[in-house]
N, C-alpha and C. Protein backbone atom coordinates (compact mmCIF):
# COMPACT_ATOMS: atom_id res chain seq x y z
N UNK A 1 88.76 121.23 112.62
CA UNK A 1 89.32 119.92 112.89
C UNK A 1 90.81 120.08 113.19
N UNK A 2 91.67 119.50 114.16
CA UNK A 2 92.84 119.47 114.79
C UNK A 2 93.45 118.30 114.23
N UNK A 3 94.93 118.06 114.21
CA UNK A 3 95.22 116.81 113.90
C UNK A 3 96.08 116.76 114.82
N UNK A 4 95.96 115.70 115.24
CA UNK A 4 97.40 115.17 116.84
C UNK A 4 98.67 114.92 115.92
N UNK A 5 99.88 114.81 116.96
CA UNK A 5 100.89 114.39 116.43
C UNK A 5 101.00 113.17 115.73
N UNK A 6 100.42 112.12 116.07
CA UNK A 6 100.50 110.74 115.47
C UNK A 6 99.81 111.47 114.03
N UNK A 7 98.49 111.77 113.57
CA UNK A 7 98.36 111.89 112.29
C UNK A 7 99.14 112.89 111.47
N UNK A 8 100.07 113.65 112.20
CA UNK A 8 101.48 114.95 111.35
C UNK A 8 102.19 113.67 110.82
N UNK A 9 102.63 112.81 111.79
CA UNK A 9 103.95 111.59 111.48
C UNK A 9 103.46 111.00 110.68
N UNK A 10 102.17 110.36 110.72
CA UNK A 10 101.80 109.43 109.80
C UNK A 10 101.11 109.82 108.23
N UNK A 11 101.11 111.44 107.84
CA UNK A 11 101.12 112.09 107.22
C UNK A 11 102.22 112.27 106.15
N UNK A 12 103.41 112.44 107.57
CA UNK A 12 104.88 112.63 106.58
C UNK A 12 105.02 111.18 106.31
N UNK A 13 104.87 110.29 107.01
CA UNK A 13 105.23 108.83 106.29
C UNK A 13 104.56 108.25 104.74
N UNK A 14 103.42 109.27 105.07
CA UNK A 14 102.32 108.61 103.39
C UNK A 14 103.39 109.64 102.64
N UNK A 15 104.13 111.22 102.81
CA UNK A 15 104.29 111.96 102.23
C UNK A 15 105.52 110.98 101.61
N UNK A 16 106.40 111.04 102.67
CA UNK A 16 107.73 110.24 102.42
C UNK A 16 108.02 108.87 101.40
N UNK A 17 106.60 108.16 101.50
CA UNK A 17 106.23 106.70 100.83
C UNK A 17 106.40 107.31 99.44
N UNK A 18 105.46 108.62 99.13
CA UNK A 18 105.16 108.42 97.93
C UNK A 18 106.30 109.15 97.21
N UNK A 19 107.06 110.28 97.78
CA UNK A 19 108.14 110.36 97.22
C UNK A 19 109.29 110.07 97.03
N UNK A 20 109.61 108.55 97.97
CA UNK A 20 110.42 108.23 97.34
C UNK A 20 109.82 107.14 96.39
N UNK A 21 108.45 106.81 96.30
CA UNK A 21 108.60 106.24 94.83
C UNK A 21 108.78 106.59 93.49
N UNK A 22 108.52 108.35 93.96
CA UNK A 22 108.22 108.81 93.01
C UNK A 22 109.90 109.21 92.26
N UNK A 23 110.46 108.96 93.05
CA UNK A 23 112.03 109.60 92.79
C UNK A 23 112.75 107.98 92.26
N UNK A 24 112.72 106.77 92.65
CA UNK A 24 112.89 105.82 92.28
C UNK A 24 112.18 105.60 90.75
N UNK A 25 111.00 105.38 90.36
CA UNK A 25 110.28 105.99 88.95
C UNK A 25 111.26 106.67 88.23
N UNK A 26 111.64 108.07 88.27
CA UNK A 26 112.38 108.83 88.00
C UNK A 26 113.27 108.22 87.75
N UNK A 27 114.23 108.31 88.56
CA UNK A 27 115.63 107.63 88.34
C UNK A 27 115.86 106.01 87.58
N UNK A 28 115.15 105.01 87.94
CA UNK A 28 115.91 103.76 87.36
C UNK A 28 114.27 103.11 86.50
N UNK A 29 112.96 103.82 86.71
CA UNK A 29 112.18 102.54 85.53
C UNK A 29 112.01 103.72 84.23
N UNK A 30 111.58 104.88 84.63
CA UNK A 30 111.16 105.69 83.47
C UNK A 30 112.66 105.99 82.56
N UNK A 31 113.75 105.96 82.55
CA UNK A 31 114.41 106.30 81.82
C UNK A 31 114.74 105.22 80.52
N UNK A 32 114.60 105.24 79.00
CA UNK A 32 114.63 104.16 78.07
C UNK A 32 116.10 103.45 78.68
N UNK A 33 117.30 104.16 78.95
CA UNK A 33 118.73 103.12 79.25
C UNK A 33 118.60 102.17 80.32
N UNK A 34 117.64 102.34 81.54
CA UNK A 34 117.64 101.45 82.54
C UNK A 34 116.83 99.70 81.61
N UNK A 35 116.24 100.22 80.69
CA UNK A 35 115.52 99.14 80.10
C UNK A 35 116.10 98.43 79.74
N UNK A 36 117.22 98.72 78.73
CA UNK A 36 118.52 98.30 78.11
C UNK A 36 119.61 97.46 79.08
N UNK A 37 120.12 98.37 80.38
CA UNK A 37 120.64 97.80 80.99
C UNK A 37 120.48 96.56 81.77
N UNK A 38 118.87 96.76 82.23
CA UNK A 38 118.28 95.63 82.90
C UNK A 38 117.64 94.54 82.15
N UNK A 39 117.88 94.45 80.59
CA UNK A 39 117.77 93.40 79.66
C UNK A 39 117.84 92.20 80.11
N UNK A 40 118.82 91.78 80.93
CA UNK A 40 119.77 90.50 81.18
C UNK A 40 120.07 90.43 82.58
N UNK A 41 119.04 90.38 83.52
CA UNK A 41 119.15 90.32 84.73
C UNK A 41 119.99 89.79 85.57
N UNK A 42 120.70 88.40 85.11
CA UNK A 42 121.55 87.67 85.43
C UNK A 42 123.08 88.90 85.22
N UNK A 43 123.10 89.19 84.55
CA UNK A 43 124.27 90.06 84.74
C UNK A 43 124.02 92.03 85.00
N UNK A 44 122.40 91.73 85.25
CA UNK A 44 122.68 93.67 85.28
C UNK A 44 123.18 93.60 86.88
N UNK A 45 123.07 95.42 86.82
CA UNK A 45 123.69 95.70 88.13
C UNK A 45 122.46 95.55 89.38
N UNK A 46 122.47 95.77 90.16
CA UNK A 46 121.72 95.16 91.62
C UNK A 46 120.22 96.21 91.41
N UNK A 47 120.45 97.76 91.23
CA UNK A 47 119.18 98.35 90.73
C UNK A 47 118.49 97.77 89.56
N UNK A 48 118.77 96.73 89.03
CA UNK A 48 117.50 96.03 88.08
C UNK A 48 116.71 95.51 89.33
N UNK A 49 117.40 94.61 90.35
CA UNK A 49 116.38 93.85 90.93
C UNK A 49 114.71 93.99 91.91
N UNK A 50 115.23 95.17 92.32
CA UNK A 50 114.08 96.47 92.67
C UNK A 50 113.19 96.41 91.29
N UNK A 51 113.26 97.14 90.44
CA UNK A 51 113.07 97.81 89.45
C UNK A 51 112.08 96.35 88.59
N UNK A 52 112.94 94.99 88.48
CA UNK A 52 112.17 94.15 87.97
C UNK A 52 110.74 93.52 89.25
N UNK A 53 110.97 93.93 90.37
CA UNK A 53 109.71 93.24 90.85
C UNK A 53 108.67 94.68 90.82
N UNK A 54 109.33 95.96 90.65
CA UNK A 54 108.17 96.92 90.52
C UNK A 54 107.46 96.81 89.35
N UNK A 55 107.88 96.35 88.32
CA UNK A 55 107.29 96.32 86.77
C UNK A 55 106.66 95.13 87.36
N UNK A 56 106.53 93.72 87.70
CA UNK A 56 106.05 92.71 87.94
C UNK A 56 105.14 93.07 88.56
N UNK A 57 104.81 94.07 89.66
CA UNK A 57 103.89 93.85 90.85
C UNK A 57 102.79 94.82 89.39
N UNK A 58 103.60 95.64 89.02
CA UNK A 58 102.68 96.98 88.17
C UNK A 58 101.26 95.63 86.72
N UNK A 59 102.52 94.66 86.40
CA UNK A 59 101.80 94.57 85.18
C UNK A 59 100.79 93.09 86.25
N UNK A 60 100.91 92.79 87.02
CA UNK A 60 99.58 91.81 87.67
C UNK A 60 98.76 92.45 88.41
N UNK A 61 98.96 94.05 88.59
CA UNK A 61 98.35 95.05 89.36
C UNK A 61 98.00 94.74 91.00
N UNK A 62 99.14 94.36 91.23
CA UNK A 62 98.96 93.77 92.67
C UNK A 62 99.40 94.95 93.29
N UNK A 63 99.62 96.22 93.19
CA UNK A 63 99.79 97.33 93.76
C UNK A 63 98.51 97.99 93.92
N UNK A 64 98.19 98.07 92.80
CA UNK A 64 96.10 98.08 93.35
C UNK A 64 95.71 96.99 93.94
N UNK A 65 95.67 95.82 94.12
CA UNK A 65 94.90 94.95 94.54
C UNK A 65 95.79 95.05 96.19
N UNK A 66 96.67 95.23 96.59
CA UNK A 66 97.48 95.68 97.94
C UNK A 66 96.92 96.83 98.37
N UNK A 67 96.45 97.78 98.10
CA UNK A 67 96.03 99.83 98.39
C UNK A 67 94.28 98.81 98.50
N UNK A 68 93.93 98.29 97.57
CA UNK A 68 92.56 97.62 97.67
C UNK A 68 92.35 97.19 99.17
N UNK A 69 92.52 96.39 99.38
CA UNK A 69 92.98 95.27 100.95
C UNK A 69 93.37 95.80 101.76
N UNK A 70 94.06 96.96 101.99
CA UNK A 70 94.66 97.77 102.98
C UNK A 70 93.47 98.93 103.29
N UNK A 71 92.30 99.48 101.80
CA UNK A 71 91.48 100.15 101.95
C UNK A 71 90.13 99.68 102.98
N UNK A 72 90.59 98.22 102.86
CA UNK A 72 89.04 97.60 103.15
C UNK A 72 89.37 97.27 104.47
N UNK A 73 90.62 96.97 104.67
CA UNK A 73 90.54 96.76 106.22
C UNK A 73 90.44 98.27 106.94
N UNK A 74 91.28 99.29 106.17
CA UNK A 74 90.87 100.62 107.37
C UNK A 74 89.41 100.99 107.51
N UNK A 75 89.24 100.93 106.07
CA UNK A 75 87.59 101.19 106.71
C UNK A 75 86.80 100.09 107.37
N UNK A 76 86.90 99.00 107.52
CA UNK A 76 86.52 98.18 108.97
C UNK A 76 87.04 98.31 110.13
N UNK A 77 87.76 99.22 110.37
CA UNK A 77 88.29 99.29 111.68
C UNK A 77 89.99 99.49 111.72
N UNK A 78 90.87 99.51 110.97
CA UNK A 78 92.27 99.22 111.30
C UNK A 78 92.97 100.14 112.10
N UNK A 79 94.16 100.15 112.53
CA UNK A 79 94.41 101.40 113.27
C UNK A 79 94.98 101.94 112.02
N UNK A 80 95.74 103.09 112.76
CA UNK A 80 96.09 104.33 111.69
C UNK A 80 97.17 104.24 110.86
N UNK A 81 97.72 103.13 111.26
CA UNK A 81 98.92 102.97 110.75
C UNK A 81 98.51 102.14 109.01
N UNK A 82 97.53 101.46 109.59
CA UNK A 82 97.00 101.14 108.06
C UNK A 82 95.72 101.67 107.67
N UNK A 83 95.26 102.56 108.04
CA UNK A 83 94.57 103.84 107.26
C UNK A 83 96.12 104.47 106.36
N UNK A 84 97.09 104.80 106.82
CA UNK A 84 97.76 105.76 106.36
C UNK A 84 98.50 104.95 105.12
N UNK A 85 98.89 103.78 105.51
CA UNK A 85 99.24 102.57 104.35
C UNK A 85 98.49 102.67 103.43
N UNK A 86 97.31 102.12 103.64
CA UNK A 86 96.01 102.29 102.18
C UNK A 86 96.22 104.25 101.61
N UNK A 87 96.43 104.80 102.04
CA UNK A 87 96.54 105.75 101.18
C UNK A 87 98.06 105.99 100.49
N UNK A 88 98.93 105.96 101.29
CA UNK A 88 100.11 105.81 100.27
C UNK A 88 99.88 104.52 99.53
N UNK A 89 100.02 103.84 100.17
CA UNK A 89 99.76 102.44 98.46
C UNK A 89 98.97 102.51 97.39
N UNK A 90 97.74 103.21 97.80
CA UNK A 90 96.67 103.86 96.84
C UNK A 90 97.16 104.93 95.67
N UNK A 91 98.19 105.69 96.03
CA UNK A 91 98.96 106.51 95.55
C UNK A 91 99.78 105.83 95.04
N UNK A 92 100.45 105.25 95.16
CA UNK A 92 101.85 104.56 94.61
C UNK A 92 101.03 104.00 93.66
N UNK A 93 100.33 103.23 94.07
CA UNK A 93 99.52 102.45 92.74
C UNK A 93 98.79 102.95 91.66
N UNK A 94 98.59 104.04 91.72
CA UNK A 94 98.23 105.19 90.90
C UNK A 94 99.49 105.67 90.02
N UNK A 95 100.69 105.76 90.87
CA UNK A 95 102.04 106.20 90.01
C UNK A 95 102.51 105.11 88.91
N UNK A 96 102.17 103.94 89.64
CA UNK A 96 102.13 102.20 88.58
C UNK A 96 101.54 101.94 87.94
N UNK A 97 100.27 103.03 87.31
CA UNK A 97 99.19 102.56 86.64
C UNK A 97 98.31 101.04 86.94
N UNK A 98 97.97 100.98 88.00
CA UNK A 98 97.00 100.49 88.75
C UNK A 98 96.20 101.24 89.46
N UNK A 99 95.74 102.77 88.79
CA UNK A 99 94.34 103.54 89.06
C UNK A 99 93.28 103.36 89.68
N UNK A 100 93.10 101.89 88.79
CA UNK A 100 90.85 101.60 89.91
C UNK A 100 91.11 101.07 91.20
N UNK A 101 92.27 99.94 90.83
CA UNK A 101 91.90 99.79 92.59
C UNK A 101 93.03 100.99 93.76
N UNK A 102 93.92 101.32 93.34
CA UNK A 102 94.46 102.01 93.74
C UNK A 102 93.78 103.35 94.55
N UNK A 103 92.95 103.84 93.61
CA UNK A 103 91.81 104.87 94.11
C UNK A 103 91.04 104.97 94.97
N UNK A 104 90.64 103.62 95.14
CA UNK A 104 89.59 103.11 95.64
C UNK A 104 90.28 102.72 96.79
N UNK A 105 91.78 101.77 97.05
CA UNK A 105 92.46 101.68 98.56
C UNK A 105 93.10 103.19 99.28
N UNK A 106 93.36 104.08 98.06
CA UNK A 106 93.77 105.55 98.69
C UNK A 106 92.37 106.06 99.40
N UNK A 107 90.99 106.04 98.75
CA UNK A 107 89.62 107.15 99.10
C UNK A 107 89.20 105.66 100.49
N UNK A 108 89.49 104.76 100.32
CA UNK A 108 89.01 104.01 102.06
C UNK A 108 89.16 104.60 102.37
N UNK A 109 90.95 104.11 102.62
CA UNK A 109 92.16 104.34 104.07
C UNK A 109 91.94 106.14 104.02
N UNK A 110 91.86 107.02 103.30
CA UNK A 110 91.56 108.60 103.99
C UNK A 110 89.82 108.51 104.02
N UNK A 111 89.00 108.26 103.61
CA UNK A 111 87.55 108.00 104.55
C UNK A 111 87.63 107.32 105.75
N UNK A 112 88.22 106.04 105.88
CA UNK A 112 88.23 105.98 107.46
C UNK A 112 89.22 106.28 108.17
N UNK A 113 90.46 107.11 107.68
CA UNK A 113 91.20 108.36 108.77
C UNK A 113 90.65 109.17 109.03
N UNK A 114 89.86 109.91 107.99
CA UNK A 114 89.14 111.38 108.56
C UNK A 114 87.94 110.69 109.43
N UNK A 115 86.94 109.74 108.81
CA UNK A 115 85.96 109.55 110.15
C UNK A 115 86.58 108.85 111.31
N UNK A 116 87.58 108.26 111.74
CA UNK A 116 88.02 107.90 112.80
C UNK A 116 88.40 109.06 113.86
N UNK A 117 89.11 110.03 112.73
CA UNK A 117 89.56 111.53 113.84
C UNK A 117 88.24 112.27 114.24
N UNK A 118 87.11 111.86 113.61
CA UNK A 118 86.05 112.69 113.52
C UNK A 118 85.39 112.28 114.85
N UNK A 119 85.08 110.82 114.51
CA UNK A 119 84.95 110.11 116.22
C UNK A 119 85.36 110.37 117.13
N UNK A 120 86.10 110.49 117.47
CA UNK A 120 87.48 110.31 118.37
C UNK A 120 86.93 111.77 119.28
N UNK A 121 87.20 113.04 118.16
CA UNK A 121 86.74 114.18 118.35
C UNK A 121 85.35 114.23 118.71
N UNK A 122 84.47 113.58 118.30
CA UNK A 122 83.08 113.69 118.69
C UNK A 122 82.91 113.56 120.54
N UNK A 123 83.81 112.20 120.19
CA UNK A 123 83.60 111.56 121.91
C UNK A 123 84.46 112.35 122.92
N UNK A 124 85.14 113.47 122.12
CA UNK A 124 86.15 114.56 122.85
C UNK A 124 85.12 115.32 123.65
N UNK A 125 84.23 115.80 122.71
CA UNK A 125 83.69 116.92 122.93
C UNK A 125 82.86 116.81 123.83
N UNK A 126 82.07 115.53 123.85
CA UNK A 126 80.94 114.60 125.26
C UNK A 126 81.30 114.75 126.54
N UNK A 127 82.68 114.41 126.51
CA UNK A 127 83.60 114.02 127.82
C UNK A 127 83.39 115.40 128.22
C-alpha cells in the first residue's frame, strides 16, 4: 500500500493535533499550581481560559462525543480531511479521558481512511 502526499500532510496534521495537546496537558492542566492559579478565573492569567474550557469539554465528554460524530461521518463518506479529524480527536479524547467514544471516533475515521485509500487503489489498478 502507497500513501500520496495529501495522506503524509494529513498524517502530520493528526501527528501535530495530538502533540500539541499533548504538550498543552503537560504544561498548564496536569501540573497541581496551574489548579491553584486558575482558582479565580476572573483574575487568573489568560492560560486559565484555554485550560478551563478543556476541563469543561473533558468532564461533559464532549471530546468523545466530537471524535464520535466526526467517526460516523468519515465512515459514511467524508473526505479526508475529516477521516483525519476523527482520528486526532479520537486521540485527544483519549488524552481527556473520554476513552469509549473517543476510540470508537479514532477506529471510524482510520477504518474509513484506510478503506477509502484501499478503493481508490483498487479502481487504480482496473484503469
Amino acid at each position: 500500500m502507497t500513501f500520496a502526499r495529501r495522506d503524509l500532510l494529513a498524517l502530520l496534521g493528526v501527528a501535530a493535533a495530538i502533540g500539541l495537546m499533548t504538550a498543552y496537558r503537560h504544561v498548564y492542566v496536569e501540573p497541581r499550581a496551574w489548579g491553584a492559579i486558575c482558582l479565580d478565573l476572573s483574575q487568573a492569567p489568560f492560560a486559565c481560559r484555554p485550560r478551563a474550557a478543556l476541563l469543561w469539554l473533558q468532564h461533559w465528554q464532549l471530546w468523545g462525543a466530537g471524535a464520535m460524530l466526526l467517526g460516523f461521518w468519515a465512515f459514511l463518506g467524508a473526505p479526508l480531511a475529516v477521516r483525519a479529524a476523527a482520528v486526532a480527536l479520537g486521540v485527544i479524547a483519549v488524552l481527556n479521558f473520554n476513552a469509549t467514544w473517543g476510540m470508537i471516533g479514532a477506529a471510524l475515521g482510520a477504518w474509513a481512511w484506510v478503506e477509502a485509500n484501499a478503493r481508490a487503489q483498487g479502481t487504480a489498478r482496473r484503469a
